[in-house]
N, C-alpha and C. Protein backbone atom coordinates (compact mmCIF):
# COMPACT_ATOMS: atom_id res chain seq x y z
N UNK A 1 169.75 -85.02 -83.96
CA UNK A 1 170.04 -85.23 -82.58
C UNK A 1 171.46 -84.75 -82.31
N UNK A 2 171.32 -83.86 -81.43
CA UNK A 2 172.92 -83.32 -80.92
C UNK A 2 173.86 -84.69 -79.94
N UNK A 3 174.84 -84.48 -79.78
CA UNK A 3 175.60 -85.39 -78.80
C UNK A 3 176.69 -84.50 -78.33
N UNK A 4 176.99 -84.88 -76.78
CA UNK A 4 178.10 -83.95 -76.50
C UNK A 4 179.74 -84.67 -76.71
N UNK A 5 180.67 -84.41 -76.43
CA UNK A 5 181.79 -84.86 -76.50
C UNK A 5 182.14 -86.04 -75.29
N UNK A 6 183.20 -86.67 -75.53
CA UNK A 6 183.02 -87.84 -74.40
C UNK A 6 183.82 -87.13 -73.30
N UNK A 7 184.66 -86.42 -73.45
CA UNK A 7 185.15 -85.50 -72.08
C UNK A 7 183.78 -84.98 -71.28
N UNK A 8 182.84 -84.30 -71.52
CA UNK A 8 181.71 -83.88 -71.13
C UNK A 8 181.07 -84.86 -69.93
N UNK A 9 181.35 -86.23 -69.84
CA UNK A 9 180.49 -86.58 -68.74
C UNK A 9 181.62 -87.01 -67.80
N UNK A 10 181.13 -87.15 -66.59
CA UNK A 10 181.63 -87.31 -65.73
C UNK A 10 181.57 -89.17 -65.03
N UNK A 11 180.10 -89.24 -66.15
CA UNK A 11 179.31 -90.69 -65.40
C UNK A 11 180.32 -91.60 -66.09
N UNK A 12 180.44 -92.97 -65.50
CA UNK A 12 180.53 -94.44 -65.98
C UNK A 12 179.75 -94.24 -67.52
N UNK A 13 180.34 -95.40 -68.34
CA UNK A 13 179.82 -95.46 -69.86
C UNK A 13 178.42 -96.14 -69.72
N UNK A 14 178.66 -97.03 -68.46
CA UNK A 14 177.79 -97.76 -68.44
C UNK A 14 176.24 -96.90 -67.97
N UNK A 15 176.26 -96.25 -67.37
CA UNK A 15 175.27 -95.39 -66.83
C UNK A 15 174.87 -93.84 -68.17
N UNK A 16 176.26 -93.91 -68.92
CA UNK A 16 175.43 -93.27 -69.58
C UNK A 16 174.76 -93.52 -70.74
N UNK A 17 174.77 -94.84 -70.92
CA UNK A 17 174.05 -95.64 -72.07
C UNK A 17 172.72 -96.05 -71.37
N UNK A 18 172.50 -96.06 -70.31
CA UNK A 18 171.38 -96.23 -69.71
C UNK A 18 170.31 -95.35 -69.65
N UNK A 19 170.67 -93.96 -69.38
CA UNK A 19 170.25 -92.85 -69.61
C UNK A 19 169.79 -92.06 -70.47
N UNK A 20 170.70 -92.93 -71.43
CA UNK A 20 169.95 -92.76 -73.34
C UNK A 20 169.31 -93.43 -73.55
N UNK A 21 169.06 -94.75 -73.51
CA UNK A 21 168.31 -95.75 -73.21
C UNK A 21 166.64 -95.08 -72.97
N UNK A 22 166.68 -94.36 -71.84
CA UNK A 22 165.70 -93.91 -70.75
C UNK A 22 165.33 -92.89 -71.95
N UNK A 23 166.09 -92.24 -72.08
CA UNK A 23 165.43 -91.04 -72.63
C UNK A 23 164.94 -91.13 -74.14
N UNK A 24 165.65 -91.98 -74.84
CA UNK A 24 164.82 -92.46 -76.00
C UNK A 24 163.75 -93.40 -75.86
N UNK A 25 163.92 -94.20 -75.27
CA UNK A 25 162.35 -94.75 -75.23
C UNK A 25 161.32 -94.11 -74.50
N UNK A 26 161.22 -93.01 -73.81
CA UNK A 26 160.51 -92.16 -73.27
C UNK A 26 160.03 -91.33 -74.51
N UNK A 27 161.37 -90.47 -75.41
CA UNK A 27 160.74 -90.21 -76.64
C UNK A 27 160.13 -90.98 -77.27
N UNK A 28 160.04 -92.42 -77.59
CA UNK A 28 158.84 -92.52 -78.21
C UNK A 28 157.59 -93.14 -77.86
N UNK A 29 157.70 -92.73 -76.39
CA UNK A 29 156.69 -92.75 -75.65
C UNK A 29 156.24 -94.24 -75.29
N UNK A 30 156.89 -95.46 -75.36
CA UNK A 30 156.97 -96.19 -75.14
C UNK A 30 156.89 -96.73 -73.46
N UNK A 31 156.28 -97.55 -73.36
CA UNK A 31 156.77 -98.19 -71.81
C UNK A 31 157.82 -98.84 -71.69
N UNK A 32 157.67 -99.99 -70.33
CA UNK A 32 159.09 -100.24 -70.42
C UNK A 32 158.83 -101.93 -70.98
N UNK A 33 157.38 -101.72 -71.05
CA UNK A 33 157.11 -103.45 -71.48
C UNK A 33 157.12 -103.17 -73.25
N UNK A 34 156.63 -102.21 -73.38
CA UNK A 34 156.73 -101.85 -75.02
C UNK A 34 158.17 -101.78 -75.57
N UNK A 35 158.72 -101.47 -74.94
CA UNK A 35 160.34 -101.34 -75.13
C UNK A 35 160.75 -103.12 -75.13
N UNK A 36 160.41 -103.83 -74.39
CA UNK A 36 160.82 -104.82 -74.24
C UNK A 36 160.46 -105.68 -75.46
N UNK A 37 159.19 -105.79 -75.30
CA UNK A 37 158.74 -106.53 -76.66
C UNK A 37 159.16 -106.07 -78.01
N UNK A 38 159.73 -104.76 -77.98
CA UNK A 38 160.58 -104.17 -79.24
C UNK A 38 161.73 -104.81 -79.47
N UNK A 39 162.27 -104.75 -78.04
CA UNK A 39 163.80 -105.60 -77.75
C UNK A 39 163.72 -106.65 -78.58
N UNK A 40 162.82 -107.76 -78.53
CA UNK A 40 162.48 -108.89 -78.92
C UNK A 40 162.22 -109.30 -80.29
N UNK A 41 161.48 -108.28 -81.04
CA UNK A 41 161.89 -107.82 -82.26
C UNK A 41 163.00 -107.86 -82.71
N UNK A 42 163.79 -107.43 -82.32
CA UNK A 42 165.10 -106.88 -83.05
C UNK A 42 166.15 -108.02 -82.46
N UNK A 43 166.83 -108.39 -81.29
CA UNK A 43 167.03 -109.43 -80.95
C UNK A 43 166.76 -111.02 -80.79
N UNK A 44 165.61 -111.35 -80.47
CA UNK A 44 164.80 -112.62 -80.72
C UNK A 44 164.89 -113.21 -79.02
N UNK A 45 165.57 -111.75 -78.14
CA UNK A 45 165.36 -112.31 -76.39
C UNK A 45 164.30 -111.52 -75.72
N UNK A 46 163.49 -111.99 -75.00
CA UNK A 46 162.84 -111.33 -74.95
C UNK A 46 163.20 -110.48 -73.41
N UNK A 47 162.43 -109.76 -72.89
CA UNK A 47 162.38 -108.49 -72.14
C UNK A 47 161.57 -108.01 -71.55
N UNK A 48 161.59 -108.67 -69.67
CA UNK A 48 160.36 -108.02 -69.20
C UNK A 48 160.28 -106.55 -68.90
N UNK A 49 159.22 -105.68 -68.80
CA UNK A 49 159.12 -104.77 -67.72
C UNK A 49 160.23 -104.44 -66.90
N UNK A 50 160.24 -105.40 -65.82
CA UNK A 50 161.05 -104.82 -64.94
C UNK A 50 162.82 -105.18 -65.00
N UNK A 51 162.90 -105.86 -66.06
CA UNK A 51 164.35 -106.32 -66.72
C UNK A 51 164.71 -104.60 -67.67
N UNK A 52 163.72 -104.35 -68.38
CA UNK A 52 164.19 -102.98 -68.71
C UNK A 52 164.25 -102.11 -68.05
N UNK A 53 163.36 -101.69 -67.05
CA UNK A 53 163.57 -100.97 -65.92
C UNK A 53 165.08 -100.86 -64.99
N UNK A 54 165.44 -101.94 -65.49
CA UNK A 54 167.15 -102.30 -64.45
C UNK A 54 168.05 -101.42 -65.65
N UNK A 55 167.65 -102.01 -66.87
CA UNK A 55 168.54 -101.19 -67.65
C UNK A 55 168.76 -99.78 -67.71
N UNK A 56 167.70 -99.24 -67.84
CA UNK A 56 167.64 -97.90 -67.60
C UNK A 56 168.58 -97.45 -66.28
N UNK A 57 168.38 -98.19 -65.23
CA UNK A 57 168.76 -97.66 -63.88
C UNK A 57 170.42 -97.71 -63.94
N UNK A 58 170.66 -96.50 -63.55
CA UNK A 58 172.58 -96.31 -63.83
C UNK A 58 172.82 -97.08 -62.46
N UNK A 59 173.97 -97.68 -62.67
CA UNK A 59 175.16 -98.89 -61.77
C UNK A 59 174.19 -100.08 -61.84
N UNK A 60 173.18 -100.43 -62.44
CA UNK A 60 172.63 -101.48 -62.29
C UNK A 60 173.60 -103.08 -63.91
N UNK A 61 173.65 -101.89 -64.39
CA UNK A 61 173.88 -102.66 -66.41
C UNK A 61 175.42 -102.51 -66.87
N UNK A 62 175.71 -103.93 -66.95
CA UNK A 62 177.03 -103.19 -67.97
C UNK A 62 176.53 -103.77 -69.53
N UNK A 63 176.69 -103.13 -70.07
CA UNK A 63 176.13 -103.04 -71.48
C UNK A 63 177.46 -103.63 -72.89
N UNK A 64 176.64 -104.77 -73.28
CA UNK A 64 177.68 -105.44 -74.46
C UNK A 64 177.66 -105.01 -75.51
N UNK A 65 178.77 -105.49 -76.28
CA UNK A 65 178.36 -104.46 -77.74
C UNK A 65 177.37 -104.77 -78.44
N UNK A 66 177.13 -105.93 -78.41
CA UNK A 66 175.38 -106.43 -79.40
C UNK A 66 174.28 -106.15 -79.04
N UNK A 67 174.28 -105.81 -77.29
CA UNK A 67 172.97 -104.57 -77.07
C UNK A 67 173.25 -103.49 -77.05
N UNK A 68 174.42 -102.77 -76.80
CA UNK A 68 174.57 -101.08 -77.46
C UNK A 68 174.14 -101.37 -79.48
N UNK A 69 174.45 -102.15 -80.20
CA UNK A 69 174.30 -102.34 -81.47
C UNK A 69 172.19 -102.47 -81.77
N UNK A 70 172.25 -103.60 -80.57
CA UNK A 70 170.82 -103.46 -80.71
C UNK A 70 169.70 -102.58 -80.07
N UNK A 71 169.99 -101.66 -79.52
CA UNK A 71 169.73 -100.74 -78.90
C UNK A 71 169.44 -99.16 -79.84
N UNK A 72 170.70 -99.22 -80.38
CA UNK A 72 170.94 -98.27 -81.42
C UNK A 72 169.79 -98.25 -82.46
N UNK A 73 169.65 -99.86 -83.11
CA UNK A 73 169.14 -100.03 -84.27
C UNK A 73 167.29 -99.89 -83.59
N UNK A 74 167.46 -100.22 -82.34
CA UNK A 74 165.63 -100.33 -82.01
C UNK A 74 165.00 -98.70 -81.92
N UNK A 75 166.19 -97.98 -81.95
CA UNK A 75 165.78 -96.42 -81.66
C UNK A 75 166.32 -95.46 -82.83
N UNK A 76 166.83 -96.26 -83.88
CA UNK A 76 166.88 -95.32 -84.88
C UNK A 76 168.50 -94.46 -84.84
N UNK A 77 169.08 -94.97 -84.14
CA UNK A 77 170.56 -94.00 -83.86
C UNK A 77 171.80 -94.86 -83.91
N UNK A 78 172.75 -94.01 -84.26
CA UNK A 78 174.17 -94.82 -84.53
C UNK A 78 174.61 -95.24 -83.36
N UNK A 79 175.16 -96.21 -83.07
CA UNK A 79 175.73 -96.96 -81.78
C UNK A 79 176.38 -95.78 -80.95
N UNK A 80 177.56 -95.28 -81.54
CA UNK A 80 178.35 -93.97 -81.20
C UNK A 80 177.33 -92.95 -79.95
N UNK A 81 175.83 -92.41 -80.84
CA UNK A 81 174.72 -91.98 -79.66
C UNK A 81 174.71 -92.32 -78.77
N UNK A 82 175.15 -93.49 -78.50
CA UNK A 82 174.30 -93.88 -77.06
C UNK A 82 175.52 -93.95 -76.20
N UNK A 83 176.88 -93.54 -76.24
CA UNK A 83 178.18 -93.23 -75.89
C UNK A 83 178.04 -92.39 -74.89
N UNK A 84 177.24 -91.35 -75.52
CA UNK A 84 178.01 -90.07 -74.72
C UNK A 84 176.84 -89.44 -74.26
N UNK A 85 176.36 -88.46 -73.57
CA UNK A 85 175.04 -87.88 -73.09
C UNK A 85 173.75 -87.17 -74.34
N UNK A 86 173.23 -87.72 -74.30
CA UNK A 86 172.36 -86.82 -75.36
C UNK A 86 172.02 -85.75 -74.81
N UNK A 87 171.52 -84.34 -75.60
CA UNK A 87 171.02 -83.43 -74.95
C UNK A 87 169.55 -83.53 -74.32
N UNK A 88 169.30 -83.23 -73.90
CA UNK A 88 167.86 -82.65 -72.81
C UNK A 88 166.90 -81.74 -73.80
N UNK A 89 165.98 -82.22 -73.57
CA UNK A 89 165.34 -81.04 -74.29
C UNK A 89 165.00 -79.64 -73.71
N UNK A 90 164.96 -78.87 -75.10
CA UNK A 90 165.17 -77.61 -74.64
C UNK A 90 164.19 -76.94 -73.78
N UNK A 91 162.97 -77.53 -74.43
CA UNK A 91 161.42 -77.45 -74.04
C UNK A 91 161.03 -77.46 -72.28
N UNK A 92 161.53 -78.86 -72.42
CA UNK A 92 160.93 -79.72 -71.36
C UNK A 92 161.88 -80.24 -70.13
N UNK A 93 163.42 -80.26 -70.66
CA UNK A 93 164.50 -80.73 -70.13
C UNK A 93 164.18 -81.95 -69.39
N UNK A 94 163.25 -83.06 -70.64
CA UNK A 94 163.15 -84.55 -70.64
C UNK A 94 161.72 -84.79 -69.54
N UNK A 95 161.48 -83.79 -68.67
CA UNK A 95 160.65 -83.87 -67.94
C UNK A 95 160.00 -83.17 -67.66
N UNK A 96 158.08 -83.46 -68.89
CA UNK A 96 157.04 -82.80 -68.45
C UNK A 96 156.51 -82.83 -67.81
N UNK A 97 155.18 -81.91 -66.85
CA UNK A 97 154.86 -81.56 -66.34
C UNK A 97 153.66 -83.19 -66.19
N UNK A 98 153.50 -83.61 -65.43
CA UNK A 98 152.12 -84.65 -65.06
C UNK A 98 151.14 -84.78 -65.82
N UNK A 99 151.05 -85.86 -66.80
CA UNK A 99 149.89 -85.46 -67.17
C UNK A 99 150.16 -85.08 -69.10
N UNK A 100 150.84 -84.34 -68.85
CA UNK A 100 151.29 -83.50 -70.35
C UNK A 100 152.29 -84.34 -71.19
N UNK A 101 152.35 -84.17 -72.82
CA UNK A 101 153.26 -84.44 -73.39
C UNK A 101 154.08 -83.44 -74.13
N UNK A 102 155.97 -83.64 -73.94
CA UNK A 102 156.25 -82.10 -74.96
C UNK A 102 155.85 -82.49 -76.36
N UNK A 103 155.79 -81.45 -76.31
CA UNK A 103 155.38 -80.78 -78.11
C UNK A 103 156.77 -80.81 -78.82
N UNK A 104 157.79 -80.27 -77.95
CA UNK A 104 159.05 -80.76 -78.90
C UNK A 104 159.56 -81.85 -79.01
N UNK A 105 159.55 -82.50 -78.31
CA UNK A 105 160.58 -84.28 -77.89
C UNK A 105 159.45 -84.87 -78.28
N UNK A 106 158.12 -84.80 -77.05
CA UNK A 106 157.36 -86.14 -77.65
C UNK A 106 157.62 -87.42 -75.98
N UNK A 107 158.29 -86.71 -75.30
CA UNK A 107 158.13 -87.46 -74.15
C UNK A 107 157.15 -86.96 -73.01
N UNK A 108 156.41 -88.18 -72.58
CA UNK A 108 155.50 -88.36 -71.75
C UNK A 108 155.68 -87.76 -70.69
N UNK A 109 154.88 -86.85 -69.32
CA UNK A 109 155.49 -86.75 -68.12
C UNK A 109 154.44 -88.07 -67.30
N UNK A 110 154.70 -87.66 -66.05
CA UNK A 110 154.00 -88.99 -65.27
C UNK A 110 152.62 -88.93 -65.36
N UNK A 111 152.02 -90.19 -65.14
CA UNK A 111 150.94 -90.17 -65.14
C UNK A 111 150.14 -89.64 -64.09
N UNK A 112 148.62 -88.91 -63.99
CA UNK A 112 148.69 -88.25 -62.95
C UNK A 112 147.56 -89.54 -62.17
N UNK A 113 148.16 -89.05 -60.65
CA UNK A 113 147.77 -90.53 -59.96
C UNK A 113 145.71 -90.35 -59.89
């Protein structure tokens, strides 16, 4: 996994840990209730749906160090990752087409209605 430098964003820390957030649990194709009950796993609090949904959402979260720590560890990445912007995929640039999954990332696009 690439990471860019912390000069590189422009966003709040807080929004951009959210955004990694989003985009790794999208890679593993997870919802946001699957994510939660993962949360719960690894923490022992649990996590609705729409409580992760806030997280994800930038200016909504300010983020502590024992959920950037647990966050890290539920997705497989060093705390440091979730700092700074991850890249986009090259494929898909995080967002497939309806319907489809990338072949490179592994993230879902929307469901088609």
């Amino acid at each position: 996994m690439t990471v860019q430098t912390p000069a590189a964003s422009p966003l709040p820390l807080a929004d951009v840990i959210s955004a990694n957030v989003r985009i790794l649990r999208r890679r593993k194709r997870w919802t946001q209730e699957q994510a939660g009950q993962a949360w719960e796993t690894v923490t022992g609090r649990a996590i609705s749906a729409q409580s992760w949904y806030a997280m994800e959402r930038p200016g909504s979260r300010a983020w502590m160090a024992d959920d950037i720590e647990a966050a890290a560890y539920l997705f497989g990445v060093e705390p440091v990752a979730l700092l700074v912007p991850l890249d986009t995929c090259g494929q898909c640039d995080d967002q497939p087409p309806a319907g489809f999954i990338c072949a490179a990332c592994g993230v879902e696009g929307p469901r088609k209605a």
